[in-house]
Protein backbone atom coordinates (compact mmCIF):
# COMPACT_ATOMS: atom_id res chain seq x y z
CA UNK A 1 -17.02 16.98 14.82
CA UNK A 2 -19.50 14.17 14.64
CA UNK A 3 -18.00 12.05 17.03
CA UNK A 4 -17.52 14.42 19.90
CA UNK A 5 -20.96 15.66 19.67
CA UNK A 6 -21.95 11.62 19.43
CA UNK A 7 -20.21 11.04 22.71
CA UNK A 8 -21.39 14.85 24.54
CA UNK A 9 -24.91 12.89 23.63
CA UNK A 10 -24.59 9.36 25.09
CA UNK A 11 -22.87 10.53 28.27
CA UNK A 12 -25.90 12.92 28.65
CA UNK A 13 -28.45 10.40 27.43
CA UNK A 14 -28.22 8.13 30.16
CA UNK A 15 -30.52 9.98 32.18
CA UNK A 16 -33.63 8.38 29.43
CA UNK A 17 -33.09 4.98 30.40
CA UNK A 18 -31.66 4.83 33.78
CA UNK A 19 -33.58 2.11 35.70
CA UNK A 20 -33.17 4.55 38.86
CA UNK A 21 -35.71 6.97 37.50
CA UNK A 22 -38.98 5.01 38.73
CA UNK A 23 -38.13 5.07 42.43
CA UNK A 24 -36.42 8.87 42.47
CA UNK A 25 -39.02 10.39 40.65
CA UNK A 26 -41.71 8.58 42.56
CA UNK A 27 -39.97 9.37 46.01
CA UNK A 28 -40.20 13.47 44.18
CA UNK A 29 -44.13 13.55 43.71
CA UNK A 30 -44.19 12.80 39.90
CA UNK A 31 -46.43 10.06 38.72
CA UNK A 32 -45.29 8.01 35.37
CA UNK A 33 -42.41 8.25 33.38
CA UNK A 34 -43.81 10.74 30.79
CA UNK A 35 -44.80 13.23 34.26
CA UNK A 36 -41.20 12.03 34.78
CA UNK A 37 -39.53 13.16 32.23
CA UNK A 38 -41.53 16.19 30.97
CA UNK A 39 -41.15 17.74 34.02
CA UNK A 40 -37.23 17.01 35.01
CA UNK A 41 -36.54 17.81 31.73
CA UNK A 42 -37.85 21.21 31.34
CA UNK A 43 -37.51 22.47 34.80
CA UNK A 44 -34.45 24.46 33.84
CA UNK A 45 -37.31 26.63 32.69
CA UNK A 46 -39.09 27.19 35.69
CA UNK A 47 -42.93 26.04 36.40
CA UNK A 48 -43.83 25.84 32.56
CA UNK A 49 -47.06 25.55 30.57
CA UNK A 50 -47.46 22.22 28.23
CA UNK A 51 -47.20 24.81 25.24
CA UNK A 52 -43.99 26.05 26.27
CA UNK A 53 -42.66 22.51 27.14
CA UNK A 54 -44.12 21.72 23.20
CA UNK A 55 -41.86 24.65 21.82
CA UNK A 56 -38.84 24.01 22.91
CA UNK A 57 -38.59 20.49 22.77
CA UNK A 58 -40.52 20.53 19.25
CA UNK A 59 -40.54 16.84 18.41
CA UNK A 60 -43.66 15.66 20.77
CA UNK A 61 -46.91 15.65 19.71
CA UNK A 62 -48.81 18.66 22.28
CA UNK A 63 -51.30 15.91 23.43
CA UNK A 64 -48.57 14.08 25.25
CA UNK A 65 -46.99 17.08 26.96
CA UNK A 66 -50.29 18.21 28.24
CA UNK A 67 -51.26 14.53 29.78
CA UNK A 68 -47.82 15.39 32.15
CA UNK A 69 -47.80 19.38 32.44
CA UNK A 70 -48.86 21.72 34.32
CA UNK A 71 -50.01 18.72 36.36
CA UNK A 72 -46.71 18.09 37.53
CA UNK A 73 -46.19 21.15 39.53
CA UNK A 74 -48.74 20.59 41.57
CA UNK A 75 -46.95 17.27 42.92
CA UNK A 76 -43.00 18.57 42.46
CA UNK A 77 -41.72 21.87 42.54
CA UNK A 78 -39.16 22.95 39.23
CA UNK A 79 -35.92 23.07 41.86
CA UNK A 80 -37.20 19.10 43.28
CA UNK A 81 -37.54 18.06 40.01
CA UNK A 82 -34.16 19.30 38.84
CA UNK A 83 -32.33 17.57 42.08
CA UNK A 84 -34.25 14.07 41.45
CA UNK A 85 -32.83 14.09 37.76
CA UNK A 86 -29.06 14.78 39.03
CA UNK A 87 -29.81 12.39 41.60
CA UNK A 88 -30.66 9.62 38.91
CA UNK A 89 -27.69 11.04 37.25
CA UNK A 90 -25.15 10.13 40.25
CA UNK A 91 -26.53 6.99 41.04
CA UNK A 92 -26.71 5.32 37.00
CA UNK A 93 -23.15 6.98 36.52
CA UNK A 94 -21.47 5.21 39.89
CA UNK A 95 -23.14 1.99 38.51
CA UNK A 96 -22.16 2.12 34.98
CA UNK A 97 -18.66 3.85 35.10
CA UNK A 98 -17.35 3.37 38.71
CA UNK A 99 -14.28 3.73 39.57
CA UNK A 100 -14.06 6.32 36.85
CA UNK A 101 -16.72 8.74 38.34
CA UNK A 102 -13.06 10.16 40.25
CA UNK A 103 -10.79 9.66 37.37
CA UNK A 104 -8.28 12.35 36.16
CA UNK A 105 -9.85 12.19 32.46
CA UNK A 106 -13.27 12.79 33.91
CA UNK A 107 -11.99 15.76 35.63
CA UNK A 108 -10.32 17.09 32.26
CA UNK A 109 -13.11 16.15 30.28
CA UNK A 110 -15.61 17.93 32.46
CA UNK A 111 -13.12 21.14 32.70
CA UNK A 112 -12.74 21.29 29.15
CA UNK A 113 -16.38 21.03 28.89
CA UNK A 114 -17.21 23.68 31.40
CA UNK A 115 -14.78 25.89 29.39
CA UNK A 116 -16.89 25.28 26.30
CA UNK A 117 -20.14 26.02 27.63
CA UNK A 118 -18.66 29.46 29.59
CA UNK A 119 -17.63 30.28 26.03
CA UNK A 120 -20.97 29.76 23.91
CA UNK A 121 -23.00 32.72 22.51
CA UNK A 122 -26.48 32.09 24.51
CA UNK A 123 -28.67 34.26 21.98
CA UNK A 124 -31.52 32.16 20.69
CA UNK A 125 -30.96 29.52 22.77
CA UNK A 126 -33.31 29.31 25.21
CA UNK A 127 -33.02 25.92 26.48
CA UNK A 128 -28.85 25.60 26.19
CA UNK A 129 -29.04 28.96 28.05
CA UNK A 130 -31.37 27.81 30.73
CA UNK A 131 -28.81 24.97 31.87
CA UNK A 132 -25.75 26.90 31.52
CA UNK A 133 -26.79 29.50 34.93
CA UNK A 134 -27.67 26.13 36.57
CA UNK A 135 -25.06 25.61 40.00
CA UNK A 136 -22.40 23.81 38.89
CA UNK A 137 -21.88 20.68 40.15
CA UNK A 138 -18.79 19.75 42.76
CA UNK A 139 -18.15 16.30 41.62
CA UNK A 140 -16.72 15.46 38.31
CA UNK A 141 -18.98 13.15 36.58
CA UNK A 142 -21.77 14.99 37.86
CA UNK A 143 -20.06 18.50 36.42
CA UNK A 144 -19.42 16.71 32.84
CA UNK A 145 -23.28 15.66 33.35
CA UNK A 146 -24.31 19.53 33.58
CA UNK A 147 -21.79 20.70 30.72
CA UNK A 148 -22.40 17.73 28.16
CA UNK A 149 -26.49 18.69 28.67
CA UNK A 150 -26.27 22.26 28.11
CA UNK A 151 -23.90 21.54 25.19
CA UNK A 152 -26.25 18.92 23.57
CA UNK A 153 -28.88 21.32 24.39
CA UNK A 154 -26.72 23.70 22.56
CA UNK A 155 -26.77 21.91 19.49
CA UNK A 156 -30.82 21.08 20.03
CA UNK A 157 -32.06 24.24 19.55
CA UNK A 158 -29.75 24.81 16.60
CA UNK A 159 -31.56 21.78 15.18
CA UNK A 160 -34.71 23.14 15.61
CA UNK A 161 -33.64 25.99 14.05
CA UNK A 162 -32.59 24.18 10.98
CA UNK A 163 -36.01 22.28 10.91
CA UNK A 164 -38.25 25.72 11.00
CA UNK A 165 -35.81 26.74 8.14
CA UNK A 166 -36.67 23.28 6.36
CA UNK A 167 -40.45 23.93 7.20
CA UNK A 168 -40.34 20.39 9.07
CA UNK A 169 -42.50 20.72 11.75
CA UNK A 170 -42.34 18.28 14.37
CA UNK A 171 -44.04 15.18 13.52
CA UNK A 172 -42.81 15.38 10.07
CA UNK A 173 -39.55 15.34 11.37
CA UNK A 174 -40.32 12.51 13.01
CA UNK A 175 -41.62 11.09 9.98
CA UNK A 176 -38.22 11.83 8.41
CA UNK A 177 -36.11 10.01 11.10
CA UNK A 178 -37.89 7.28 10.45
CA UNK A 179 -37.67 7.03 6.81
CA UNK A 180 -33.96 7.57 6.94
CA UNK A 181 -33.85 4.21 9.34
CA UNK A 182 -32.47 6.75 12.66
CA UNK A 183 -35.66 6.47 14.36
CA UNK A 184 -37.36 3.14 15.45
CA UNK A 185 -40.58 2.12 13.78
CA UNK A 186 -42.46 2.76 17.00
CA UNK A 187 -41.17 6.67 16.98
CA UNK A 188 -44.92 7.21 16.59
CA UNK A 189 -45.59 6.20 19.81
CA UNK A 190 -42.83 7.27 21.51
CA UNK A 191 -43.72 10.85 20.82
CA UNK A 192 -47.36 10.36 21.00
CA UNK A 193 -48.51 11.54 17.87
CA UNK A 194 -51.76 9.62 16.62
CA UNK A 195 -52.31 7.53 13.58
CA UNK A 196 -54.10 10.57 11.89
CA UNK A 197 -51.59 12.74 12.80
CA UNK A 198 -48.63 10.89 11.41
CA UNK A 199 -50.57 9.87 8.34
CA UNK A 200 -50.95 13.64 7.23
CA UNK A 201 -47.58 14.50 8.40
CA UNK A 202 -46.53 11.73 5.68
CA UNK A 203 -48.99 12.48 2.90
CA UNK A 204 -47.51 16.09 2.96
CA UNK A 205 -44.03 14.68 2.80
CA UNK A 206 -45.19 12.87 -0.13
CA UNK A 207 -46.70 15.33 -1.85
CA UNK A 208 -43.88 17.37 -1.20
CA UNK A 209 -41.61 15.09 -3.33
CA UNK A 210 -39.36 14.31 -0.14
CA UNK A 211 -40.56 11.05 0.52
CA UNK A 212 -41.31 8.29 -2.27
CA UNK A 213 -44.48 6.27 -2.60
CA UNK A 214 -43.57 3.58 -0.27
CA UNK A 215 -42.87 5.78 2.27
CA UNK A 216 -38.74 5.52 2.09
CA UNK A 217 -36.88 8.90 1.82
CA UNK A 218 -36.81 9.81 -2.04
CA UNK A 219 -33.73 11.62 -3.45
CA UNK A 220 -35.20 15.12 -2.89
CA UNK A 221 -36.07 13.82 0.33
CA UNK A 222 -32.60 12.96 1.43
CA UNK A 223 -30.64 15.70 -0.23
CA UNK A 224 -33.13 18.02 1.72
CA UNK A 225 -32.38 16.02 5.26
CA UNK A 226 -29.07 16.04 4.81
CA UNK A 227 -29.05 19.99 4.41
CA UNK A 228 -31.03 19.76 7.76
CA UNK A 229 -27.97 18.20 9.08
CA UNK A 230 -25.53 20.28 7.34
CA UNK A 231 -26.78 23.77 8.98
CA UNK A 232 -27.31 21.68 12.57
CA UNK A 233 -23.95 21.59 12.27
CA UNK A 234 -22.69 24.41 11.42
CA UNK A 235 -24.72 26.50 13.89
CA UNK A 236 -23.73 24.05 16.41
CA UNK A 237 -19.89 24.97 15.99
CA UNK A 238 -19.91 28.22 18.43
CA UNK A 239 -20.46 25.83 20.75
CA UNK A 240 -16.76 24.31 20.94
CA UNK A 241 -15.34 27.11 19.68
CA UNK A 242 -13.18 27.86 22.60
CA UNK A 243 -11.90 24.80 22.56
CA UNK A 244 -9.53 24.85 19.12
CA UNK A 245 -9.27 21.34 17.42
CA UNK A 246 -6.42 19.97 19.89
CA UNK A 247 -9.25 20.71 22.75
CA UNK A 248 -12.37 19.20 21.09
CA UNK A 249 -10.25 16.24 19.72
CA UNK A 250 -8.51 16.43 23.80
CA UNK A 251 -12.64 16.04 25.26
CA UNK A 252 -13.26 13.49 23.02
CA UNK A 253 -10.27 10.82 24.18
CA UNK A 254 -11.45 12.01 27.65
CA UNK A 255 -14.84 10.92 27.04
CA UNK A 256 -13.95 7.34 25.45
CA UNK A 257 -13.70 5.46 28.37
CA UNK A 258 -16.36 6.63 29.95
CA UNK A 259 -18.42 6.32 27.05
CA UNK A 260 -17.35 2.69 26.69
CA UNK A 261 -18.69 1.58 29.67
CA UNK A 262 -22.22 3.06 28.94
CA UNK A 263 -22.01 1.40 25.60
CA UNK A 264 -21.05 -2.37 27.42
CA UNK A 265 -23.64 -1.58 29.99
CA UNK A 266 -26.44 -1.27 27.17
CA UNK A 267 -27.18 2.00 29.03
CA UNK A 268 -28.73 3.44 25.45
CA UNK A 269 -30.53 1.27 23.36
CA UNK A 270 -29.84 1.59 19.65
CA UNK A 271 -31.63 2.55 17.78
CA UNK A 272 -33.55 4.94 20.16
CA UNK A 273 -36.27 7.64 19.63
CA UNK A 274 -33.84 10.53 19.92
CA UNK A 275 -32.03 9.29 16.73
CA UNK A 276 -28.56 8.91 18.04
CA UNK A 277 -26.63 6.18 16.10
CA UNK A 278 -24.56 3.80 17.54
CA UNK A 279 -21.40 5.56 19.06
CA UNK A 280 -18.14 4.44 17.38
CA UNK A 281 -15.62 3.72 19.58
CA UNK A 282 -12.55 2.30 17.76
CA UNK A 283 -10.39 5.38 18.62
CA UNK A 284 -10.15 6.93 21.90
């Protein structure tokens, strides 16, 4: 199950790094990449307060959502912002995949997809069942887009779940990331939390017993991460349900080859703040 949910992430993922975002989300009214993304990002939800945005996505510090909402909405409405992200969408996919965009696997893979996300419980998921009443899209790469975010989305606010279980909140679970070596060093400023803030968030892990002296993840603190992971995924397993094991392992050959051009295109860096590992892609 690892993989498929490895490669529903990097085909979504693209949309972080595309070089396309600067000039569509200018051209939309938004002003920086953080306005950027903040606001494309959450306006599935509708016109949305910086605590809101702070909620759901969990992981940034509230100081860095505020600097971009509700600012944003007074430059770029929620429906403008949603069309300038599928619009960076369309434009990195035809550069990185090509040809395959119209491909007979891209059309399975997004069908199968579609099917999984028509199928998933949306009961305490607020931001997987925000995306999955969005339009569908005609074309499709562009449908695979919509289905692989509302799946990974899916399987986010499982996560968060499983945090808020832990009693991680979310600079410690930055903290954590780091520690285990999935997060970059500079995941502290990537999520704009401040020196203070991350300090405390670590002296509490320490204290705590989860993370050793030095700062590296301490037995405790690794046997308690990986039960983090362990109910992530299995709350995450309604979501591909429908699909039996011949369907999800059916998606994930779909998905290789358009998941190995993004990987030869260095359309993800690895590692990367959202602590996605390097996508294996020695079976397809």
């Amino acid at each position: 199950m690892e993989e498929i949910w490895r490669r529903l992430e990097g085909y979504h993922a693209i949309v972080y790094f595309a070089p396309e975002t600067e000039a569509v989300y200018t051209a939309a009214g938004l002003k920086g990449f953080w306005m950027g993304y903040f606001a494309t990002r959450s306006a599935v939800l509708g016109a949305v307060s910086a605590d809101v945005v702070t909620a759901s996505f969990y992981n940034f510090a509230p100081a860095r959502v505020a600097r971009a909402l509700p600012d944003a909405w007074a430059f770029c409405s929620p429906d403008t912002a949603l069309k300038a992200r599928l619009k960076v969408v369309d434009q990195s996919l035809r550069r990185l995949v090509g040809d395959l965009v119209a491909d007979q696997l891209t059309a399975e893979a997004a069908a199968l997809a579609r099917r999984a996300v028509e199928a998933s419980p949306r009961a305490g998921r607020t931001l997987f069942a925000a995306h999955a009443v969005l339009p569908v899209p005609a074309e499709p790469h562009l449908e695979l887009w919509w289905a692989a975010t509302a799946l990974r989305e899916f399987r986010g606010d499982g996560h968060i779940a499983a945090l808020m279980a832990a009693g991680l909140d979310g600079c410690e679970a930055n903290v954590m990331s780091v520690a285990m070596g999935v997060a970059p060093q500079q995941q502290r400023d990537y999520r704009g939390w401040t020196e203070q803030e991350w300090t405390a968030a670590t002296d509490r892990l320490r204290d705590r017993g989860w993370l050793a002296a030095d700062g590296t993840l301490s037995a405790e603190g690794r046997r308690r991460r990986d039960a983090v992971e362990a109910t992530t995924e299995e709350l995450a397993k309604p979501a591909l349900a429908a699909l039996g094991p011949e369907g999800i392992s059916r998606l994930t050959e779909c998905l290789h080859p358009l998941i190995q051009r993004i990987v030869d295109g260095d359309a993800i860096p690895f590692p990367n703040a959202m602590g996605l590992p390097r996508i294996r892609l020695n079976s397809g």
